[in-house]
Every structure is written in structure tokens, then in C-alpha cells.
C-alpha atoms as a PDB file:
ATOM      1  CA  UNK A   1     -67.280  -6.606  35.780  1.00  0.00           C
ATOM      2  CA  UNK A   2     -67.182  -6.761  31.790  1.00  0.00           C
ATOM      3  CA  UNK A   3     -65.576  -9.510  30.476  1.00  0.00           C
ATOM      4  CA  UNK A   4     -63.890  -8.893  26.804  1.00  0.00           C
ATOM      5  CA  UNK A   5     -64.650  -5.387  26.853  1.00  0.00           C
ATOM      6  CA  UNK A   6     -61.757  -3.958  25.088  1.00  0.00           C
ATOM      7  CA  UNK A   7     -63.357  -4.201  21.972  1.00  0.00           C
ATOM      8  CA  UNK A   8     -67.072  -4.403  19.959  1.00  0.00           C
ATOM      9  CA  UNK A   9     -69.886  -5.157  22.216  1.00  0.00           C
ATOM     10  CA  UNK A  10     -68.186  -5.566  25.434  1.00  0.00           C
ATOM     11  CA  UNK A  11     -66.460  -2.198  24.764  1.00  0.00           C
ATOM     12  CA  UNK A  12     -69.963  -0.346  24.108  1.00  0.00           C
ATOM     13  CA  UNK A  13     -71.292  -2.058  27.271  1.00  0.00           C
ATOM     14  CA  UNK A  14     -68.801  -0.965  29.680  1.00  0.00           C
ATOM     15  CA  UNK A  15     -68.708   2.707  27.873  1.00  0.00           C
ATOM     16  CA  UNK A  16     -72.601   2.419  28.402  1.00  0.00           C
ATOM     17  CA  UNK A  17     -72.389   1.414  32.046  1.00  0.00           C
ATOM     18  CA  UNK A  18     -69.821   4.093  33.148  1.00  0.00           C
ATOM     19  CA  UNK A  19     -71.754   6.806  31.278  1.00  0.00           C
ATOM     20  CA  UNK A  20     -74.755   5.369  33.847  1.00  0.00           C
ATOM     21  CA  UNK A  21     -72.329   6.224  36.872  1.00  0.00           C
ATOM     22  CA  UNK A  22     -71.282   2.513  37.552  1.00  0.00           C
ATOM     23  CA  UNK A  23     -67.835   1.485  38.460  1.00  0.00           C
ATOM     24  CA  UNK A  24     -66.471  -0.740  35.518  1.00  0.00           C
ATOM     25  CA  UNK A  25     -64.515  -3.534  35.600  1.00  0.00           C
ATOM     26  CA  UNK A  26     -63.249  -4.855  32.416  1.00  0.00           C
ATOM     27  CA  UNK A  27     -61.270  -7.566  31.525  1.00  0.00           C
ATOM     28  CA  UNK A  28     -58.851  -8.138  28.390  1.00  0.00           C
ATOM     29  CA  UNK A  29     -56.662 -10.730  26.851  1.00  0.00           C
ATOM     30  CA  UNK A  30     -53.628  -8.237  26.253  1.00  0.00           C
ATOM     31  CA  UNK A  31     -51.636  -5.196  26.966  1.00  0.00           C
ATOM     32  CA  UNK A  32     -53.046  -3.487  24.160  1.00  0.00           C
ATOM     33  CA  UNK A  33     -56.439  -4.390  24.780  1.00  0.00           C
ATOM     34  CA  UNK A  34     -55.865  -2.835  28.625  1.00  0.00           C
ATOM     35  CA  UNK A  35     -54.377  -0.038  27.777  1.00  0.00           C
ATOM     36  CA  UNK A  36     -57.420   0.900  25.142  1.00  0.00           C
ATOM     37  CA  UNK A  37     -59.278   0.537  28.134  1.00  0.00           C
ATOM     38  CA  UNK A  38     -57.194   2.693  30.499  1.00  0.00           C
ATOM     39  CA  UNK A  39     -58.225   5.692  27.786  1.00  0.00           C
ATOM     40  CA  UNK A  40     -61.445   5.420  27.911  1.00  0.00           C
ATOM     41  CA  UNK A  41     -60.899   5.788  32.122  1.00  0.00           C
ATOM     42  CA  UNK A  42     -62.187   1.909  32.881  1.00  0.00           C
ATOM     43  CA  UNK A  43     -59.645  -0.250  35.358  1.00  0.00           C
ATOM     44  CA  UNK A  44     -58.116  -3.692  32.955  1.00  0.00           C
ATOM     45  CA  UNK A  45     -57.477  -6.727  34.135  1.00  0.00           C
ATOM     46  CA  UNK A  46     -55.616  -9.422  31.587  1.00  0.00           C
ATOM     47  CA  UNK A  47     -57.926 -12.597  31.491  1.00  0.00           C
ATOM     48  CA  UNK A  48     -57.766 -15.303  28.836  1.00  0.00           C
ATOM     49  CA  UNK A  49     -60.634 -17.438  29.635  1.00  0.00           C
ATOM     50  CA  UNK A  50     -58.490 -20.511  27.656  1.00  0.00           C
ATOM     51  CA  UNK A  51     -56.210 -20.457  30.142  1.00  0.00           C
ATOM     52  CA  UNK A  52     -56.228 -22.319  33.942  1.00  0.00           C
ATOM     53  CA  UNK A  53     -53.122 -20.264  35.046  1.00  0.00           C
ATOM     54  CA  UNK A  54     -54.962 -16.715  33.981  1.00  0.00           C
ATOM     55  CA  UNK A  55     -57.855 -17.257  35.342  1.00  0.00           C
ATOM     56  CA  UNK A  56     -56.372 -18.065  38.789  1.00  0.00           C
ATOM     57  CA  UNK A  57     -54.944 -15.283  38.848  1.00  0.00           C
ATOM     58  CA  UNK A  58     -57.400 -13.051  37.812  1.00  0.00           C
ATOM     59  CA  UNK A  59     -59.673 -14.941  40.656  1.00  0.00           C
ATOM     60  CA  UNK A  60     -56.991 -13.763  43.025  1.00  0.00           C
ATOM     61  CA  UNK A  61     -57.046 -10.053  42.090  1.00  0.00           C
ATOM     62  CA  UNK A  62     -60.850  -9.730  42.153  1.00  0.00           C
ATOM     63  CA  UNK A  63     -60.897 -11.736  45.421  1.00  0.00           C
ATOM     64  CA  UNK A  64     -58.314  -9.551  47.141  1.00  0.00           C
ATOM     65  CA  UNK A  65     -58.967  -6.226  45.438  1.00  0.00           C
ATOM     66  CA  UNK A  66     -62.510  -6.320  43.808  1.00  0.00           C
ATOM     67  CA  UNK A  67     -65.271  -8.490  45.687  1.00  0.00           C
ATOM     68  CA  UNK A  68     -68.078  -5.595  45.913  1.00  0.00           C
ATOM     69  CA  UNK A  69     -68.723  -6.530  42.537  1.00  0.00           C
ATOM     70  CA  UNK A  70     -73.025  -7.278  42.174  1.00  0.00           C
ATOM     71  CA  UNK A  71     -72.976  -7.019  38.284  1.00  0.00           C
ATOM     72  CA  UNK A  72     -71.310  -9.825  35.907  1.00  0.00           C
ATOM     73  CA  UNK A  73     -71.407  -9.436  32.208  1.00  0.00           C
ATOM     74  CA  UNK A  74     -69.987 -12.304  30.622  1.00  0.00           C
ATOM     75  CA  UNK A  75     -68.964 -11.024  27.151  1.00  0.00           C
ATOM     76  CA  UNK A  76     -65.321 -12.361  26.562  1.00  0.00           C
ATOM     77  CA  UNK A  77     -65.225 -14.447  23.361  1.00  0.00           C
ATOM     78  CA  UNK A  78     -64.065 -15.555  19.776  1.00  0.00           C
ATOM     79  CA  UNK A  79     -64.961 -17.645  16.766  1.00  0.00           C
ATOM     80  CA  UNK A  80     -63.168 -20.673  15.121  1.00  0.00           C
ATOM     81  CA  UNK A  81     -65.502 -21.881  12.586  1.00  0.00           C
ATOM     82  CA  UNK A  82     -65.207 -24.734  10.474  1.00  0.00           C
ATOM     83  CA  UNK A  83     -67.439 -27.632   8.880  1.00  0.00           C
ATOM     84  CA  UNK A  84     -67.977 -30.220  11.582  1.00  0.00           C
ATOM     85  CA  UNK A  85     -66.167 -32.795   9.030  1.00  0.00           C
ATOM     86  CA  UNK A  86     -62.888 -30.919   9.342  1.00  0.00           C
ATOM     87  CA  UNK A  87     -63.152 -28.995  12.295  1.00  0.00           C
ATOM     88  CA  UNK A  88     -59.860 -29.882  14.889  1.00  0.00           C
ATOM     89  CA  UNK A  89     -60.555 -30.981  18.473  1.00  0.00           C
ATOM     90  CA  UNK A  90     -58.634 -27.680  19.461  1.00  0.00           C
ATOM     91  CA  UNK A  91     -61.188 -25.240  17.534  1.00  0.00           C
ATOM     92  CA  UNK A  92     -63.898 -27.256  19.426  1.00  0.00           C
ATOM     93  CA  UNK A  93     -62.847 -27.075  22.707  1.00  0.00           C
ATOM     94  CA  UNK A  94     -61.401 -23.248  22.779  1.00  0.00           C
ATOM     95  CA  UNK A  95     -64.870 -22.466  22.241  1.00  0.00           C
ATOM     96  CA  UNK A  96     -66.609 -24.468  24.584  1.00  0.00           C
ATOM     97  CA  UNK A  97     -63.716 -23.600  27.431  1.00  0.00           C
ATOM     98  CA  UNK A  98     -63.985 -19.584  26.367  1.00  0.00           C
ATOM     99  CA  UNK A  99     -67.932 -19.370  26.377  1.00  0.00           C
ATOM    100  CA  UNK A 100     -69.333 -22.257  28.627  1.00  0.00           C
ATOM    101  CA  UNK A 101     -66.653 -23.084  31.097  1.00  0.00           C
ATOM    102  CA  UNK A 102     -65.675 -19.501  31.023  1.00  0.00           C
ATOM    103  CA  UNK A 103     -69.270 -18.166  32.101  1.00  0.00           C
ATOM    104  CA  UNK A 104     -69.491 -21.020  34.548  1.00  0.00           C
ATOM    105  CA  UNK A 105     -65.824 -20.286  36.195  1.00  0.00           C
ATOM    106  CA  UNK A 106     -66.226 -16.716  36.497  1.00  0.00           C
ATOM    107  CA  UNK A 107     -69.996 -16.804  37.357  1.00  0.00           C
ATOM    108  CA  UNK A 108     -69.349 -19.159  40.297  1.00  0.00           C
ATOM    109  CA  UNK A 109     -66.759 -16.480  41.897  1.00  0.00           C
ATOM    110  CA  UNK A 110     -68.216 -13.580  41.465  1.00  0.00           C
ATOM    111  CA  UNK A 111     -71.651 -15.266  43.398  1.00  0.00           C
ATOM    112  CA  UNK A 112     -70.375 -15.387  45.732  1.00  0.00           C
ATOM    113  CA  UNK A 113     -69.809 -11.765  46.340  1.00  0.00           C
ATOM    114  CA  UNK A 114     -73.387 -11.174  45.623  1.00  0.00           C
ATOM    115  CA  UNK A 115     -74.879 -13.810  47.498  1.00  0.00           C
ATOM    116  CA  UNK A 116     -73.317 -12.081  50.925  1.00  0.00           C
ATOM    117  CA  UNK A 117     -75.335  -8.985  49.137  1.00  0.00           C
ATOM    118  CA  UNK A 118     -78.263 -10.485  48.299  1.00  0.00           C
ATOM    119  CA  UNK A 119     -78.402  -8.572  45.265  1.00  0.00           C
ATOM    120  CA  UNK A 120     -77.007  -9.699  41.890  1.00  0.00           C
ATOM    121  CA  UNK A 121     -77.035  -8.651  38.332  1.00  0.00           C
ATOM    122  CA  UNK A 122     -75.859 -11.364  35.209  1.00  0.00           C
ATOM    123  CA  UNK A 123     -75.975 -11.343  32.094  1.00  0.00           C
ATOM    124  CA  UNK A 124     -74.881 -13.560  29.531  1.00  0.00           C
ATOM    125  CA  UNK A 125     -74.351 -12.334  25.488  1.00  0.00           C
ATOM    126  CA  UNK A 126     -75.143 -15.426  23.970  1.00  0.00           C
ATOM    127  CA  UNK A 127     -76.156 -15.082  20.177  1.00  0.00           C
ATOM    128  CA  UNK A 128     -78.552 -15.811  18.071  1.00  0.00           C
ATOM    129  CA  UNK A 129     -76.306 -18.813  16.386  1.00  0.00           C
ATOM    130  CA  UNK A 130     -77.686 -20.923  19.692  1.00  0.00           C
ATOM    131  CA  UNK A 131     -81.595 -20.724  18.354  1.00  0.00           C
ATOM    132  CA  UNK A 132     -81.207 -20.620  14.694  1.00  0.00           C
ATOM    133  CA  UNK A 133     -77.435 -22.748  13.913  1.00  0.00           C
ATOM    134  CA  UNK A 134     -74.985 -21.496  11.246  1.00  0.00           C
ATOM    135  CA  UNK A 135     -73.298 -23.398   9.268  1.00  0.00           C
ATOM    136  CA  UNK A 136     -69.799 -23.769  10.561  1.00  0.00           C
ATOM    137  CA  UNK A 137     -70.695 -22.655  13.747  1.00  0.00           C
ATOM    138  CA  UNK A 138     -71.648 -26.124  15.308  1.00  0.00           C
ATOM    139  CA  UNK A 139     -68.859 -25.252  18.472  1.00  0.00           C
ATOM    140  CA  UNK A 140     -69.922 -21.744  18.983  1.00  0.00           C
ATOM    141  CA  UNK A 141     -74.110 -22.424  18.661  1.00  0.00           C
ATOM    142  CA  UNK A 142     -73.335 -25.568  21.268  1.00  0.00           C
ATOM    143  CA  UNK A 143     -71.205 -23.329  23.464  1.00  0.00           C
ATOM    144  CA  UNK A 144     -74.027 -20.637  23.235  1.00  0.00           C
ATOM    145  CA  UNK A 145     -76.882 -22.895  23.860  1.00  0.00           C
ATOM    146  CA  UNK A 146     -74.743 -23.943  26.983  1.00  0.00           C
ATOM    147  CA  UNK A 147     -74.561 -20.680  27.813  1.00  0.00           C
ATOM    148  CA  UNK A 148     -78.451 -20.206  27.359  1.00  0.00           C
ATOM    149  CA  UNK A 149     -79.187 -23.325  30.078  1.00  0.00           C
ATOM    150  CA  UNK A 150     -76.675 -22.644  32.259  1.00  0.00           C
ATOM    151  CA  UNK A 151     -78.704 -19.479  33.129  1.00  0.00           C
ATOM    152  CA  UNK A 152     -81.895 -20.596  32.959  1.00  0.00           C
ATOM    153  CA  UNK A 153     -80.705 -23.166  36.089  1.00  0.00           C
ATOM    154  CA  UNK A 154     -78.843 -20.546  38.277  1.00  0.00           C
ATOM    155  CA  UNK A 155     -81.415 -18.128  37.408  1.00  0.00           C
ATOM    156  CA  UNK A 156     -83.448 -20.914  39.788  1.00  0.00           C
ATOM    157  CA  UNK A 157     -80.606 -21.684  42.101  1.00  0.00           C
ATOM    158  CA  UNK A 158     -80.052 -17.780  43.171  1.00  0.00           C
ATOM    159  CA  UNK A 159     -83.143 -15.909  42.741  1.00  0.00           C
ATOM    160  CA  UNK A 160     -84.152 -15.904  45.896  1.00  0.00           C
ATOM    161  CA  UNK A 161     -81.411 -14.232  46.935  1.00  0.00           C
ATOM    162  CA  UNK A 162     -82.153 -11.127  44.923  1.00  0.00           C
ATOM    163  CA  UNK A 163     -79.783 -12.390  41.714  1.00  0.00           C
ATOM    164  CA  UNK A 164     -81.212 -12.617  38.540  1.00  0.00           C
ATOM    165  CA  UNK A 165     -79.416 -13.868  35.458  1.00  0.00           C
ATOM    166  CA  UNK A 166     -80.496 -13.407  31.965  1.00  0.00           C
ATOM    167  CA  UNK A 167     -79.377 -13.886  28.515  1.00  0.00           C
ATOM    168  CA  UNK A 168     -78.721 -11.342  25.505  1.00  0.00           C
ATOM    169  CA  UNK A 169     -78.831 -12.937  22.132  1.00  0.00           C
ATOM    170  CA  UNK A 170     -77.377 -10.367  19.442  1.00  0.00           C
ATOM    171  CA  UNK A 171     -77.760 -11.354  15.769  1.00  0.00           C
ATOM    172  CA  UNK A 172     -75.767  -9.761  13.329  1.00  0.00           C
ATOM    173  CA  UNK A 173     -73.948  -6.458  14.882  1.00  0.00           C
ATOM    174  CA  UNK A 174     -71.581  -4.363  13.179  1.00  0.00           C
ATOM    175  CA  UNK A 175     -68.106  -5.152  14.718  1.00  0.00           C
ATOM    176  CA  UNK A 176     -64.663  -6.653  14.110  1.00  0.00           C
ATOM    177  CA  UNK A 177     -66.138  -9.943  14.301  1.00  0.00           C
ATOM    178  CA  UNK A 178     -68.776  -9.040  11.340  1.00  0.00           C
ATOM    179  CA  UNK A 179     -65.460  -6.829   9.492  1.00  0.00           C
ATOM    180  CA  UNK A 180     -64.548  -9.824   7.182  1.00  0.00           C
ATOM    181  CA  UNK A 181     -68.235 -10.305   5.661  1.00  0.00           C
ATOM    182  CA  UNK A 182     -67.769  -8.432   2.563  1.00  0.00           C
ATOM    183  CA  UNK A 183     -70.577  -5.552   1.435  1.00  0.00           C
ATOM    184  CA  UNK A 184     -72.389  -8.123  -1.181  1.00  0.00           C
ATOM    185  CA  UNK A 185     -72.621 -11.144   1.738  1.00  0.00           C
ATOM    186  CA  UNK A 186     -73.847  -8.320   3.929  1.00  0.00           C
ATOM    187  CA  UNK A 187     -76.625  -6.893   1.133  1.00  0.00           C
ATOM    188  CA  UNK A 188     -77.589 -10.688   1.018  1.00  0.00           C
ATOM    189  CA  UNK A 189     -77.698 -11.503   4.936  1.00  0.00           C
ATOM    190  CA  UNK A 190     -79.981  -8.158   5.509  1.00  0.00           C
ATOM    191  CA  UNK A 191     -82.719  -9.626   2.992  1.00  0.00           C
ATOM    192  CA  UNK A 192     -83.336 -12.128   5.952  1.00  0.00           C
ATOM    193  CA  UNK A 193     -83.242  -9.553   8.475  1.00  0.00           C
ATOM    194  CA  UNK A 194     -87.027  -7.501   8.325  1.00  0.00           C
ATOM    195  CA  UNK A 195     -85.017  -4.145   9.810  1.00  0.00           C
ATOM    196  CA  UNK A 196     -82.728  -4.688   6.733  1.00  0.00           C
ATOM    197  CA  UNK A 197     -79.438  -3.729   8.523  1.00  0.00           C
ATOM    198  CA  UNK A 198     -76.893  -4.816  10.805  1.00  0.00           C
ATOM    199  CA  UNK A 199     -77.419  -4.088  14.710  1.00  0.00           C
ATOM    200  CA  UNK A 200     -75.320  -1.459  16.506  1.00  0.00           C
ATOM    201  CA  UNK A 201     -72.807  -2.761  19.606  1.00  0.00           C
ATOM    202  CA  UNK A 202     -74.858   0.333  20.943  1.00  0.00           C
ATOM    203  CA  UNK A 203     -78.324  -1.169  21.294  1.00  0.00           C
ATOM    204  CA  UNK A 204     -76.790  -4.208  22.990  1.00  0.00           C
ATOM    205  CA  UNK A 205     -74.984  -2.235  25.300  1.00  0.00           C
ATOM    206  CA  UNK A 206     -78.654  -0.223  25.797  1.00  0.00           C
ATOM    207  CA  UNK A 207     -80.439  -3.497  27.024  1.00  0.00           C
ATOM    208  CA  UNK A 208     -77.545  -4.290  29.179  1.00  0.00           C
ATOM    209  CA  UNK A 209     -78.177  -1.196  31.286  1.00  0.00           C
ATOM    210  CA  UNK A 210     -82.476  -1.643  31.858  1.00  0.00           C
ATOM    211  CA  UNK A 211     -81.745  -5.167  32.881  1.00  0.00           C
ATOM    212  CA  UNK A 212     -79.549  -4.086  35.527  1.00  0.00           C
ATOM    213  CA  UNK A 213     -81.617  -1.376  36.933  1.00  0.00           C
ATOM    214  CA  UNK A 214     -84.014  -1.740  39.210  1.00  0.00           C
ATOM    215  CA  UNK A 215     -86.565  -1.486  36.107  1.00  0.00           C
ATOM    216  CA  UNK A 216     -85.179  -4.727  34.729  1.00  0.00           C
ATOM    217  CA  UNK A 217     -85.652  -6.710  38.657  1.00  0.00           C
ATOM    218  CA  UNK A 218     -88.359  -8.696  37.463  1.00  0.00           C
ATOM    219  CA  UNK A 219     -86.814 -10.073  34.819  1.00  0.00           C
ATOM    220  CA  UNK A 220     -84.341 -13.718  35.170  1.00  0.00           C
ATOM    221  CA  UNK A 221     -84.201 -16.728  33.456  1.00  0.00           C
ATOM    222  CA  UNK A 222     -84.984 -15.070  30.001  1.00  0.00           C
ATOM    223  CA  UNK A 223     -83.031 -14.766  26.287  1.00  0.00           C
ATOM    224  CA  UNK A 224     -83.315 -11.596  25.171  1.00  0.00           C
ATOM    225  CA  UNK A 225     -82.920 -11.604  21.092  1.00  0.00           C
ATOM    226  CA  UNK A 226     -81.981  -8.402  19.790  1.00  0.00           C
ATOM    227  CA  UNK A 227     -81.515  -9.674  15.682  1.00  0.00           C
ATOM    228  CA  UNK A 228     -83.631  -6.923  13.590  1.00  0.00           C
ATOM    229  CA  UNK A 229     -86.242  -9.724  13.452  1.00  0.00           C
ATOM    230  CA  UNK A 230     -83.549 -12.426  12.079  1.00  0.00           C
ATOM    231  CA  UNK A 231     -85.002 -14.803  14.535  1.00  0.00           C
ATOM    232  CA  UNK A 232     -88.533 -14.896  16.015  1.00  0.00           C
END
């Protein structure tokens, strides 16, 4: 199950994944973002993460229809940024109820399919706003960081029980989310960035796929960074 995988790194995670021979899940917040996944062959379900009534329904469907799941990629989210001094109570909490009481909402059902398994795969895209801050970003780098400790404690909670539950922390990565920085902000964002370029939605999706094969089953509790060298 792929949350937000319509699009951008979700989208290159669950093409990733299916290439690999798994059965994808992934979810959507539209019509058109299903249907973009129905032609690429991957089953939609409509889930908007800021919304009690959607997610109770989507918890429905995956309880009656899909609980063999044993691998959760929590992926669904957006930006609102603004300077802490102006920034809305709205734009704060969509952000924090999207990334950190999303994660925690879906995590918690989807346990419990793989704690009747005893074998479990999460993991959490997070981003490298959580370590470093951005300016603007003081909702999405809390939600993130959330995201980051969240995993470290049910990493604890369900690893004996043959989960694990790890973090991937992209930096910069060429998507629609990155579409609006214009070519001279992104010339002047790769001089802090050693590799000098923006990441690929591909090498995210690349990670994804070791840490839930067997080759990746020593490995919970951890924030992967994947930035170019941005952040060390």
C-alpha cells in the first residue's frame, strides 16, 4: 500500500515496486489521480488524509477487501508554506493532520494485518526539511520530525514481531512539488548540494525496494537521507 502515489515520488515507488513483482496498492485524492493509476495497471483507492469521513472509509475497504497487506509506504502529502508570523491555523494543521496524524492513522490499521503475519515492512518519506528547517516550512519540518519519532518508537513497539519501520528523507527531487522553483533558484540551491543537481523520484523509489527485501531486514528505526550531500 502506497499512499499518494498518483504522482512524483509515490508514483515512481509504486511503478518501482510492481516492476519488482509486488501487488500495489495505491491511494489518491481524486478521480483523476485514480484513473492515472489504473494506466499504469496499479488498483486506486480515493483517500484524503484531511478528511475523518475518507479515511473511514478507506479503513473499511482495506479491512474488507485488502488486509494481506505487510508493506506500508506512507507517501501522501502537500505543502502550505508561509512565515510563521502570518501563517493561518488552517495551513498549520492540514499539514500536521496529512503527514503526522495521517502516518499514525493509517500505520495503526494496517499493523494490524502484519502483526497476525509477523512480518511487516514501513516506511515513512519524511524529508530533509525535518533535520535542516526551511524557512517557511516551520508546519511541514514539525510534521516531518513527527514523522521521524513516531518511527523510531514503533520501530521498538513491533520489532519483535518481524516489522521494521524506517524513514526516507529526500532533499531536493525533481517533481511537481520542486516545478515552481525557477532555473536561477535551482542553479543557486545546487551550489549547496556537493552532487550539484536535483535527485530523481527514481532513486527514492530505488531505496524503497532494498528496504523491503529481505536484504534491507536488519534495518528499523533509521532515517535514510538521500539529499546529494545537502545534509550530512
Amino acid at each position: 500500500l502506497i499512499t499518494g502515489s498518483s504522482r512524483g515520488i509515490g508514483k515512481a515507488i509504486a511503478l518501482e515496486l510492481k516492476k519488482k513483482g509486488y501487488e500495489v496498492i495505491g491511494t489518491a485524492t481524486s478521480k483523476k489521480g485514480i484513473d492515472s493509476l489504473s494506466k499504469q495497471n496499479i488498483s486506486g483507492l480515493l483517500l484524503d488524509l484531511n478528511s475523518l469521513d475518507s479515511i473511514k472509509n478507506f479503513n473499511e475497504t482495506i479491512q474488507s477487501n485488502h488486509s494481506d497487506i505487510s508493506i506500508l509506504i506512507n507517501n501522501a502529502g502537500i505543502t502550505q508554506d508561509n512565515l510563521v508570523i502570518s501563517m493561518k491555523r488552517k495551513e498549520w494543521m492540514d499539514i500536521i493532520n496529512i503527514h503526522l496524524n495521517g502516518t499514525f492513522t493509517i500505520s495503526k490499521k494496517v499493523l494490524k494485518f502484519m502483526l497476525k503475519k509477523r512480518w511487516g515492512r514501513i516506511i515513512n518519506i519524511t524529508s530533509a526539511s525535518a533535520s535542516i528547517g526551511n524557512r517557511g516550512q516551520s508546519n511541514y519540518a514539525a510534521a516531518k520530525s513527527g514523522v521521524e519519532a513516531f518511527s523510531k518508537s514503533l520501530s521498538k513497539e513491533v520489532g519483535s514481531r518481524g516489522i521494521t519501520v524506517n524513514c526516507l528523507a529526500p532533499g531536493y527531487i525533481d517533481t511537481d512539488m520542486t516545478n515552481s522553483i525557477t532555473l536561477e533558484q535551482k542553479k543557486e540551491i545546487n551550489k549547496l548540494i556537493p552532487l550539484n543537481r536535483f535527485g530523481k523520484p527514481e532513486e527514492i523509489a530505488k531505496m524503497v525496494s532494498f528496504l523491503v527485501s529481505e536484504d534491507g531486514s536488519y534495518i528499523t528505526g533509521q532515517t535514510i537521507h538521500i539529499n546529494g550531500g545537502l545534509y550530512m
